[in-house]
C-alpha atoms as a PDB file:
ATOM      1  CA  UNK A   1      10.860  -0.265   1.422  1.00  0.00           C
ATOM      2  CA  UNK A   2      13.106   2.559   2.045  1.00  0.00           C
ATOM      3  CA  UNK A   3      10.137   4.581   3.470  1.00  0.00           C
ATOM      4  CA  UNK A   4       9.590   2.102   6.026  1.00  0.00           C
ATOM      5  CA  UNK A   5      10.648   2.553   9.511  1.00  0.00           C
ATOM      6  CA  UNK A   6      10.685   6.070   9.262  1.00  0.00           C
ATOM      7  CA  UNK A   7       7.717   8.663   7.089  1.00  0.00           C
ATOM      8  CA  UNK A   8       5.076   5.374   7.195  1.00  0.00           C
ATOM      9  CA  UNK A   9       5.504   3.843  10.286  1.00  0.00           C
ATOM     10  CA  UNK A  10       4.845   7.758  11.386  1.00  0.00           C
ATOM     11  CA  UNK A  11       1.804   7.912   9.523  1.00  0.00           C
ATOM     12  CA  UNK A  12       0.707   4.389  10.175  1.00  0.00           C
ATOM     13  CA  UNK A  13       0.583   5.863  14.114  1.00  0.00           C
ATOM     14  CA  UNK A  14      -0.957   9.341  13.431  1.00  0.00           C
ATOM     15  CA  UNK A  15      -3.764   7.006  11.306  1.00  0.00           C
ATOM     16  CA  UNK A  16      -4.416   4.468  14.354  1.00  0.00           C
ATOM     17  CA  UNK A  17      -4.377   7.196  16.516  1.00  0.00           C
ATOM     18  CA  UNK A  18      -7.357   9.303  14.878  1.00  0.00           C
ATOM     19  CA  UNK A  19      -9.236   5.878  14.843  1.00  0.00           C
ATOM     20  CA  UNK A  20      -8.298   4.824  11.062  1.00  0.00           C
ATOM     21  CA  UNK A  21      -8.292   1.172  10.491  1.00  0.00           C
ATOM     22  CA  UNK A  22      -5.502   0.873   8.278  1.00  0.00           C
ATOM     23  CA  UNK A  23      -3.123  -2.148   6.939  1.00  0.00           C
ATOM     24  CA  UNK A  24       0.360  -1.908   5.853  1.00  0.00           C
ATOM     25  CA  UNK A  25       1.921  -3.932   3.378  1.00  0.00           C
ATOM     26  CA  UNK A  26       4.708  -7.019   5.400  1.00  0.00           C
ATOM     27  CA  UNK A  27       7.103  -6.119   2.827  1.00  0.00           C
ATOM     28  CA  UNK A  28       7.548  -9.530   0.849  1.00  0.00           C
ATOM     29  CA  UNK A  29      10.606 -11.463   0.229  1.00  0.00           C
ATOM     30  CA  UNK A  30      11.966 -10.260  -3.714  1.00  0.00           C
ATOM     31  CA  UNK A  31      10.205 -12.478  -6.665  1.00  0.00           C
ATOM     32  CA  UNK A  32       7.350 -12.902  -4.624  1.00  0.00           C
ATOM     33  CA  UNK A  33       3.826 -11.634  -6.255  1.00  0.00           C
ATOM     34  CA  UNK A  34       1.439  -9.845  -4.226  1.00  0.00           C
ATOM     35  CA  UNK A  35      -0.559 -12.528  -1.879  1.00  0.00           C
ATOM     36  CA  UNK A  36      -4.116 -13.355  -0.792  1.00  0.00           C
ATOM     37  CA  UNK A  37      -3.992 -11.319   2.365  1.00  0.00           C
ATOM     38  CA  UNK A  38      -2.635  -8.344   0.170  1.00  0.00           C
ATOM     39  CA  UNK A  39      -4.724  -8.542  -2.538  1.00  0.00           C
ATOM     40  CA  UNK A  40      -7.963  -8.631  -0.379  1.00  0.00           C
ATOM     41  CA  UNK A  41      -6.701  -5.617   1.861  1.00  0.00           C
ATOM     42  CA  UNK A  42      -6.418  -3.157  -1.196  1.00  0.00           C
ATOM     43  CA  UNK A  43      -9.635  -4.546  -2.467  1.00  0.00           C
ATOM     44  CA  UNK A  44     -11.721  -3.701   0.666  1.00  0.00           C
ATOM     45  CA  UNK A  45     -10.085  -0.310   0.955  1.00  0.00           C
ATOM     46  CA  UNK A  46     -11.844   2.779   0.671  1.00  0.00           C
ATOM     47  CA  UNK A  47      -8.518   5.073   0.618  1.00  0.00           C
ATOM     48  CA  UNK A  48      -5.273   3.689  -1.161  1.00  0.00           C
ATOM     49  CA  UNK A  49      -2.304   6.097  -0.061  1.00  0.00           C
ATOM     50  CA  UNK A  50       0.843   5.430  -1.988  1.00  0.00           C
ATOM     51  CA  UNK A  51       4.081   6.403  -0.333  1.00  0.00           C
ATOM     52  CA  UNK A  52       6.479   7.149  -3.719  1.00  0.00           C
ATOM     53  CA  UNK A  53      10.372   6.566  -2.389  1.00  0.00           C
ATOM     54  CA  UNK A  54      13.535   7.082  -4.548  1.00  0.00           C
ATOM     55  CA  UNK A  55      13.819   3.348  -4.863  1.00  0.00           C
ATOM     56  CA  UNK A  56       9.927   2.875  -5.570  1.00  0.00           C
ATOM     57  CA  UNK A  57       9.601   2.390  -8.990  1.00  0.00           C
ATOM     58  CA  UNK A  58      12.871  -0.261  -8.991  1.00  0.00           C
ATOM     59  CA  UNK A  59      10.701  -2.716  -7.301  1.00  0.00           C
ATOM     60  CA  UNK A  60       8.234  -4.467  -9.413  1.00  0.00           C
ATOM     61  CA  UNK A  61       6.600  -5.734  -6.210  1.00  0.00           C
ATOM     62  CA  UNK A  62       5.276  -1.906  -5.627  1.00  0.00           C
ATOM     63  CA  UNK A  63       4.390  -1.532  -9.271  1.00  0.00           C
ATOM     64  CA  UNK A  64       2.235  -4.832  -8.898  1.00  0.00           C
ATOM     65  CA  UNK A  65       0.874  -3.076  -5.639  1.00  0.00           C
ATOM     66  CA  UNK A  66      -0.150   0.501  -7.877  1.00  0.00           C
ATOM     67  CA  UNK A  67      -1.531  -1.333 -10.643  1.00  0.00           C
ATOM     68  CA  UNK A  68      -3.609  -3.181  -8.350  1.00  0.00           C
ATOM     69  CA  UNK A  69      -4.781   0.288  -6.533  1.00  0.00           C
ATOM     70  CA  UNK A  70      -5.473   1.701  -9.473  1.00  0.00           C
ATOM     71  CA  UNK A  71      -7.319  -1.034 -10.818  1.00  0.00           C
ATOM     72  CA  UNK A  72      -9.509  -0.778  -7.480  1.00  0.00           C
ATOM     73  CA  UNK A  73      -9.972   3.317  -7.983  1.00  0.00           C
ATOM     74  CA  UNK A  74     -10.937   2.403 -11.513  1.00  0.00           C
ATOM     75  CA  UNK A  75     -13.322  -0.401 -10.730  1.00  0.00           C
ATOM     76  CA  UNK A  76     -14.609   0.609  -7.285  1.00  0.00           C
ATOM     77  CA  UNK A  77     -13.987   4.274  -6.837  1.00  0.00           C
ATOM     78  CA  UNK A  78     -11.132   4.034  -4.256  1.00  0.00           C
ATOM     79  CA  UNK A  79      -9.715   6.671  -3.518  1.00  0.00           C
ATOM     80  CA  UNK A  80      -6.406   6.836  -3.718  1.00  0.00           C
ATOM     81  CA  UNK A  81      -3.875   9.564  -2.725  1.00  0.00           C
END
């Protein structure tokens, strides 16, 4: 994503740093679907944050990735911000 190397990676430290476990998506190749790995990450999540770019909604690898969040925060509770 666009997002990336710069406002996530930043967040992905400040998380680490307070002692957050937290997983980032690898960024997948285009016409791949979301894989195992993925898939069990979001599900065994307790917070989903979702980083909305310009470009975000273009991608229907990302849209796979919210439906699946917010299938979690339906299902499970998640929370998701």
């Amino acid at each position: 994503g666009d997002t990336r190397s710069t406002f996530v990676s930043h967040l992905h430290s400040a998380l680490s740093n307070a002692g957050v476990h937290t997983f980032i998506d690898a960024g997948l190749e285009k016409g791949q679907s979301l894989g195992p790995e993925l898939l069990r990450a979001i599900e065994g999540s307790q917070i989903g944050i979702v980083v909305f770019s310009k470009n975000y909604a273009e991608s229907g690898w990302c849209l796979d990735e919210l439906a699946k969040i917010a299938e979690c925060h339906r299902s499970h509770g998640q929370v998701v911000v």
